[in-house]
C-alpha atoms as a PDB file:
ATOM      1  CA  UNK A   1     118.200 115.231 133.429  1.00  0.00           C
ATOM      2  CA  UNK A   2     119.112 115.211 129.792  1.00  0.00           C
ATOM      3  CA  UNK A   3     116.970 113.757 126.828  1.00  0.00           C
ATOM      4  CA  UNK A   4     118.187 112.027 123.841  1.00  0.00           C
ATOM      5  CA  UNK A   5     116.409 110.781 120.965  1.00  0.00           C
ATOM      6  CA  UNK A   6     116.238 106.572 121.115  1.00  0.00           C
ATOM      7  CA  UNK A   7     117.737 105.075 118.219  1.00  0.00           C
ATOM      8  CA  UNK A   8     117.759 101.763 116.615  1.00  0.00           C
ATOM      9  CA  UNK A   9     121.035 101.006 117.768  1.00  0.00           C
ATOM     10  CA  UNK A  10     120.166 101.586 121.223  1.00  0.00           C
ATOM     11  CA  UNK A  11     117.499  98.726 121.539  1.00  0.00           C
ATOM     12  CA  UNK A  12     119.081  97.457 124.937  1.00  0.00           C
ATOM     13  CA  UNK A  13     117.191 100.680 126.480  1.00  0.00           C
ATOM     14  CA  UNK A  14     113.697  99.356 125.004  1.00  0.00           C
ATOM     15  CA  UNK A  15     114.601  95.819 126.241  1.00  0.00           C
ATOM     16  CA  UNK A  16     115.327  97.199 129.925  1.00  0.00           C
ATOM     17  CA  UNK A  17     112.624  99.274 129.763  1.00  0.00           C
ATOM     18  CA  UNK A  18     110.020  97.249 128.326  1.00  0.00           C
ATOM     19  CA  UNK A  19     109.033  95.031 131.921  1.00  0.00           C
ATOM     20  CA  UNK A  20     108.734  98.230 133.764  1.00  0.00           C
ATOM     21  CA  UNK A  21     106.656  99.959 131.084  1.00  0.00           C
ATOM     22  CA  UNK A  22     104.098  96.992 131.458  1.00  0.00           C
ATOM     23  CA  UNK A  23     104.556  96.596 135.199  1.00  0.00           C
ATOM     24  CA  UNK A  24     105.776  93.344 135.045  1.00  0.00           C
ATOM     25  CA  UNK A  25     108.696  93.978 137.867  1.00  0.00           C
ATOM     26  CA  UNK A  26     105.588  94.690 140.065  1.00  0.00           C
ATOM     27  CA  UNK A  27     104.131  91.697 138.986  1.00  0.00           C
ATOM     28  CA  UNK A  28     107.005  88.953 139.387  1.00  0.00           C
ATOM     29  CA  UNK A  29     106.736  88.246 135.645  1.00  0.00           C
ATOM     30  CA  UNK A  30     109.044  88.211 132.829  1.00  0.00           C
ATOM     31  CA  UNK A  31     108.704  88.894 128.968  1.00  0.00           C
ATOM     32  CA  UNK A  32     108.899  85.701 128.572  1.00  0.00           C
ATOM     33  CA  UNK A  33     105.550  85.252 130.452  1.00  0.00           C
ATOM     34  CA  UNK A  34     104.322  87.760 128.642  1.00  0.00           C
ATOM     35  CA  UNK A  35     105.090  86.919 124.700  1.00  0.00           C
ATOM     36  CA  UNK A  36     103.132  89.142 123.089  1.00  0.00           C
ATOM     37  CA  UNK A  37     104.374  92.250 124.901  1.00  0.00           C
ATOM     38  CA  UNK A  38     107.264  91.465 122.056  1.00  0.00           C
ATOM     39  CA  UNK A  39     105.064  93.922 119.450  1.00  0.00           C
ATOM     40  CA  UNK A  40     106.336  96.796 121.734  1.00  0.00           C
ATOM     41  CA  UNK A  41     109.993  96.251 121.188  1.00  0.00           C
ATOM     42  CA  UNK A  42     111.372  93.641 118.835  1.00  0.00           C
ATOM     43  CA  UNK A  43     113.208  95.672 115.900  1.00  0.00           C
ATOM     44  CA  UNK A  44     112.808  98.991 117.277  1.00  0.00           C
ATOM     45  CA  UNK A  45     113.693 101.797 115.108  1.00  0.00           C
ATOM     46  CA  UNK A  46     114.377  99.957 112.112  1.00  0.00           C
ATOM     47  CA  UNK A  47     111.462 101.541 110.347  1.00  0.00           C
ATOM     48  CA  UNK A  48     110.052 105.388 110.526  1.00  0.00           C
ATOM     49  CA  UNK A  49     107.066 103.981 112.026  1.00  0.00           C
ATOM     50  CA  UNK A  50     108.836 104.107 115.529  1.00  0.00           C
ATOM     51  CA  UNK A  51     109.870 107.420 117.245  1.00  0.00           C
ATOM     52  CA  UNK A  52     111.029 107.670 121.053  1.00  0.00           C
ATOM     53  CA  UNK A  53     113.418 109.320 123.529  1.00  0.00           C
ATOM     54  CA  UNK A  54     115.208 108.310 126.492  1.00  0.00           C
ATOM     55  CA  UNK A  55     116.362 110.095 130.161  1.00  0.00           C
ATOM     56  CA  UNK A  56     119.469 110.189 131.411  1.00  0.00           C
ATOM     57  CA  UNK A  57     120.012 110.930 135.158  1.00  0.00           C
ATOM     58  CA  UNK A  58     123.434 111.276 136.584  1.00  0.00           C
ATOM     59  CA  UNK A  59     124.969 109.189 133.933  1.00  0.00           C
ATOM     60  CA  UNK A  60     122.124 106.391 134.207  1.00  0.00           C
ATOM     61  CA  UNK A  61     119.110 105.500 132.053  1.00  0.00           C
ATOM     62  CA  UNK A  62     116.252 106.451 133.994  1.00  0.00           C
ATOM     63  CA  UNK A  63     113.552 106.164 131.314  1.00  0.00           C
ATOM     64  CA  UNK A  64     112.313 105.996 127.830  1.00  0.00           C
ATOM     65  CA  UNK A  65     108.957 106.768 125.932  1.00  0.00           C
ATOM     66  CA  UNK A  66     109.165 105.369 122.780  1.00  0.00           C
ATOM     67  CA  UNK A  67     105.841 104.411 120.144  1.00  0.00           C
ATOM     68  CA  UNK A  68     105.107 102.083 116.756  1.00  0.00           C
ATOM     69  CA  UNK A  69     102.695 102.255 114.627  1.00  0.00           C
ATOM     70  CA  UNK A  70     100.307  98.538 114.687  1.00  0.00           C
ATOM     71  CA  UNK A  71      98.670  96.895 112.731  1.00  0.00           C
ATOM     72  CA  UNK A  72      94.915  94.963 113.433  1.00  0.00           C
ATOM     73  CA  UNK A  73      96.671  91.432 113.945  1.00  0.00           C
ATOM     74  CA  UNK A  74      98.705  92.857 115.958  1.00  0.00           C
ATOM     75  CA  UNK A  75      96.204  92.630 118.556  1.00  0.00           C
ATOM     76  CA  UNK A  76      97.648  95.764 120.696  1.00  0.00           C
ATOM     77  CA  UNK A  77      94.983  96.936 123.662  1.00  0.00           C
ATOM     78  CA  UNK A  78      95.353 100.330 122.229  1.00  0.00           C
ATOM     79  CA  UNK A  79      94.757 100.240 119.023  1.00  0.00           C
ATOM     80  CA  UNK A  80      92.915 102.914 117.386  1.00  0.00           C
ATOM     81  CA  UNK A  81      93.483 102.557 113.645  1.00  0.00           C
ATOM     82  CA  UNK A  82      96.943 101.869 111.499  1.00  0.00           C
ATOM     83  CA  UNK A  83      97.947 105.716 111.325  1.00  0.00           C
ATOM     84  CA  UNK A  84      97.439 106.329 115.305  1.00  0.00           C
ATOM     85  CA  UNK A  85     101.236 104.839 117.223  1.00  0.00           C
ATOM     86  CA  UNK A  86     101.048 103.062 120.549  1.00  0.00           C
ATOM     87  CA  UNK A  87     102.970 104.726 123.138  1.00  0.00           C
ATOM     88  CA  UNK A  88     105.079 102.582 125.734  1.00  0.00           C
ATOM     89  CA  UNK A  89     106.506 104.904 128.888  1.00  0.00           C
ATOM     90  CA  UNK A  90     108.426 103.736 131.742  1.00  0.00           C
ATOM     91  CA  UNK A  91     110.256 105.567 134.372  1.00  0.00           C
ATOM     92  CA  UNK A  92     112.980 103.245 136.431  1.00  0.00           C
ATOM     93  CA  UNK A  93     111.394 103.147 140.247  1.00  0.00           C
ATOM     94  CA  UNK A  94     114.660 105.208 141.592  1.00  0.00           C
ATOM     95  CA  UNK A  95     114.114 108.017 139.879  1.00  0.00           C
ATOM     96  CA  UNK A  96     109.714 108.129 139.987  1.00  0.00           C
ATOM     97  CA  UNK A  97     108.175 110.979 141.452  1.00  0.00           C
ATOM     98  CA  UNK A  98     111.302 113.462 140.085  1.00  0.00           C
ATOM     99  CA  UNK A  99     109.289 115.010 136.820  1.00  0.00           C
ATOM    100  CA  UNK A 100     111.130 112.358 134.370  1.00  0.00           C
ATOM    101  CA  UNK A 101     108.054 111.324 132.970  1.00  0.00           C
ATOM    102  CA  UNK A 102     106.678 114.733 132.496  1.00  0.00           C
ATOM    103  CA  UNK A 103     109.666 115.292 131.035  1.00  0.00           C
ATOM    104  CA  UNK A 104     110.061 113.106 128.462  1.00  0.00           C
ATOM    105  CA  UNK A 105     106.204 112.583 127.507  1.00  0.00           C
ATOM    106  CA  UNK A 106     106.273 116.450 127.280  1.00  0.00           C
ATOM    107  CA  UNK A 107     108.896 116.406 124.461  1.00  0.00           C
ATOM    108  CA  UNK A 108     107.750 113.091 122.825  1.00  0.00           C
ATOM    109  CA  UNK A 109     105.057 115.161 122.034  1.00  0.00           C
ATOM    110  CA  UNK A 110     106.332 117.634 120.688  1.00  0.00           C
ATOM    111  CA  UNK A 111     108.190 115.154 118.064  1.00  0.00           C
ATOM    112  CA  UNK A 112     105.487 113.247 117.738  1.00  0.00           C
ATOM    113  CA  UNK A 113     103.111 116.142 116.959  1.00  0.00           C
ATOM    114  CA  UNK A 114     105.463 116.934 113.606  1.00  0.00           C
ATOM    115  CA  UNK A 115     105.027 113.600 112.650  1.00  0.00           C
ATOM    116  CA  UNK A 116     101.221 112.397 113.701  1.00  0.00           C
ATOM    117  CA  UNK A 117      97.534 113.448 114.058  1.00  0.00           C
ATOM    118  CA  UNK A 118      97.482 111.470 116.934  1.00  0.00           C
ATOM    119  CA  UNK A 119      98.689 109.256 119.610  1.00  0.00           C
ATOM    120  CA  UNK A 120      97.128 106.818 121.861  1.00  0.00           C
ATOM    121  CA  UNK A 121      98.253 104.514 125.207  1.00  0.00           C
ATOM    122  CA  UNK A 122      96.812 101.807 127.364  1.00  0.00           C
ATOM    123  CA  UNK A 123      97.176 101.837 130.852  1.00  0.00           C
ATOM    124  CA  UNK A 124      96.005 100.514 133.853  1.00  0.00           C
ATOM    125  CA  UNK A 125      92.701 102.338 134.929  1.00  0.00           C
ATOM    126  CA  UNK A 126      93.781 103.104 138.615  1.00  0.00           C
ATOM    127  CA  UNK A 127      97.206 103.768 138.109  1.00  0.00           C
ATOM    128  CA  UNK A 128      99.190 107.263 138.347  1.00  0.00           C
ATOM    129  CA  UNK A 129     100.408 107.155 134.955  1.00  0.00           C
ATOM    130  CA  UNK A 130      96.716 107.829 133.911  1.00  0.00           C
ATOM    131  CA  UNK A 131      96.681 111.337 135.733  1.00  0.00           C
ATOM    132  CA  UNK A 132     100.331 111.974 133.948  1.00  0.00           C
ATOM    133  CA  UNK A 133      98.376 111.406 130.500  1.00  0.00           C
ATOM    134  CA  UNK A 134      95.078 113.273 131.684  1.00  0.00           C
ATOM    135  CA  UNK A 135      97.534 116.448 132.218  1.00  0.00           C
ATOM    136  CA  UNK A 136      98.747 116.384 128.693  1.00  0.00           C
ATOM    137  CA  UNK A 137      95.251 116.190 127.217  1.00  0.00           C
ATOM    138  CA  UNK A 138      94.945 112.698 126.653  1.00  0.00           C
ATOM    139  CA  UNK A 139      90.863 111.853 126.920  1.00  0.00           C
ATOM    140  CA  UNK A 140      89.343 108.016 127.794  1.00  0.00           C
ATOM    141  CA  UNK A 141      87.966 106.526 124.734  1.00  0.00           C
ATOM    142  CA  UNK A 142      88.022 102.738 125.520  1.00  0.00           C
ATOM    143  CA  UNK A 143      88.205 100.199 128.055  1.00  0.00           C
ATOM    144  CA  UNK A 144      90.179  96.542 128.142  1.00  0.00           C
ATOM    145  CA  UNK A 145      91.333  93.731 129.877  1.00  0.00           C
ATOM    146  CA  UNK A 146      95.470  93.734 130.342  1.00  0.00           C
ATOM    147  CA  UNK A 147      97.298  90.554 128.877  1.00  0.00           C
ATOM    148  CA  UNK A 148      99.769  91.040 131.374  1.00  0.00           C
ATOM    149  CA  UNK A 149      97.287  90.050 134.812  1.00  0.00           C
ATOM    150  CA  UNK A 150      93.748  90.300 133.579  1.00  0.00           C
ATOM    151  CA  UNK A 151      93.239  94.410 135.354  1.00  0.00           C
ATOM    152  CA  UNK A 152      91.355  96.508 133.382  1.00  0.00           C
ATOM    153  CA  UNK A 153      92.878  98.943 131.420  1.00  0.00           C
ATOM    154  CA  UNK A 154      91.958 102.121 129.818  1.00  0.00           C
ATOM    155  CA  UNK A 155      92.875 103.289 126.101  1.00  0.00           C
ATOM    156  CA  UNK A 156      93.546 107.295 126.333  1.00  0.00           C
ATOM    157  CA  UNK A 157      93.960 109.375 122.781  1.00  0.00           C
ATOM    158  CA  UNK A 158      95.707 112.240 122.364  1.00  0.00           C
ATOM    159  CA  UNK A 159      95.231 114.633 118.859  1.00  0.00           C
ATOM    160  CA  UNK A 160      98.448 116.623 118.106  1.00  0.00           C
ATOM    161  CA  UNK A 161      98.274 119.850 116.643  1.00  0.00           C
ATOM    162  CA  UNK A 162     100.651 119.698 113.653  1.00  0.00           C
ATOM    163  CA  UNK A 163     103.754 122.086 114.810  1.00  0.00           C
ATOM    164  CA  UNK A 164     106.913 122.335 113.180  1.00  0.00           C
ATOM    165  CA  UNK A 165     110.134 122.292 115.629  1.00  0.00           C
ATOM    166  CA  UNK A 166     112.791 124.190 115.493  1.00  0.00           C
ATOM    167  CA  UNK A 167     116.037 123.080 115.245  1.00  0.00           C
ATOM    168  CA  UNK A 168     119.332 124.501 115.648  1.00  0.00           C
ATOM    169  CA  UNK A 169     121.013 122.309 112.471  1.00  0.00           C
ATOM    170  CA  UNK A 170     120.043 123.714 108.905  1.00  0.00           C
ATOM    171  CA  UNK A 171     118.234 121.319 106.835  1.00  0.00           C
ATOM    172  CA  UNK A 172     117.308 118.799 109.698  1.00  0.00           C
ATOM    173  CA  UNK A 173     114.561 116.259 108.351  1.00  0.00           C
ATOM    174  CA  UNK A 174     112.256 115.146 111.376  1.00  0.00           C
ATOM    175  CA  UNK A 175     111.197 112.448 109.510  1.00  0.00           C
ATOM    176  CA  UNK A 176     114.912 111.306 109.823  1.00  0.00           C
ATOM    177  CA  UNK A 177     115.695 111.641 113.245  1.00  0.00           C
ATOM    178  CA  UNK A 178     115.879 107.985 113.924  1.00  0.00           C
ATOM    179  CA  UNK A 179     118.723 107.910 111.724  1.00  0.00           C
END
């Protein structure tokens, strides 16, 4: 497996992605059921207020983590406050259960921690991806119904501790990643 940083020109990964992040392949549904699931995607990385990776397995996609900062009217389940990004995960079914998530939420992290004070997500309260974000510190501190099929859902926060990465490239601005 190989991560890559998710750029703006690669918005075809947040559009594939996007359905499984929010379970609606489970669910029989469509984005177009679902219209306000658009806040997660539409003009990704065309401001610094988004950051995100993808996985590649074996020459395929496999997954993608990827957050934006909201807004109030935004009317995101997750939303803590306008300094605190929304983080969307998704792991293609064929290649679950093989660490990708770990992975990838593992190094998001560590981006996001150069960048933020803290990150939040919504999930579903019984699902596995809850246990994922309960292993990288993430605590409960809300509850919610999902817009997708009405299940309740559970906001988990995350505070980062401000770290500075190391890169290999001299004068490498993280703030400019997306670039």
């Amino acid at each position: 497996m190989t991560l890559y940083f998710l750029r703006s020109s690669e918005q075809y990964i947040v559009n594939k992605m996007l359905p499984y992040a929010y379970r609606l392949d489970v669910l029989g549904k469509s984005l177009e059921d679902v219209p306000q699931l658009g806040i997660y995607k539409d003009f990704y990385g065309f401001t610094n207020k988004d950051l995100g990776l993808y996985a590649m397995v074996e020459h395929e996609v496999a997954g993608a983590i990827w957050s934006r900062k909201m807004q109030l009217e935004h009317a995101c389940q997750a939303f803590i406050d306008e300094q605190t990004p929304v983080i969307s995960m998704a792991v293609l079914p064929k290649f679950q259960k093989q660490g990708v998530a770990n992975a990838m939420l593992e190094q998001f992290l560590q981006e996001a921690s150069v960048l933020y004070k803290q990150v939040c997500v919504s999930v579903v309260a019984d699902a596995h991806a809850k246990k994922i974000y309960e292993k990288f510190g993430f605590e409960t501190v809300g509850e919610n119904i999902s817009a997708v099929d009405g299940s309740k859902t559970i906001t988990l926060l995350k505070t980062l501790e401000g770290t500075t990465l190391v890169r290999p490239s001299e004068g490498y601005d993280p703030r400019r990643w997306m670039d």
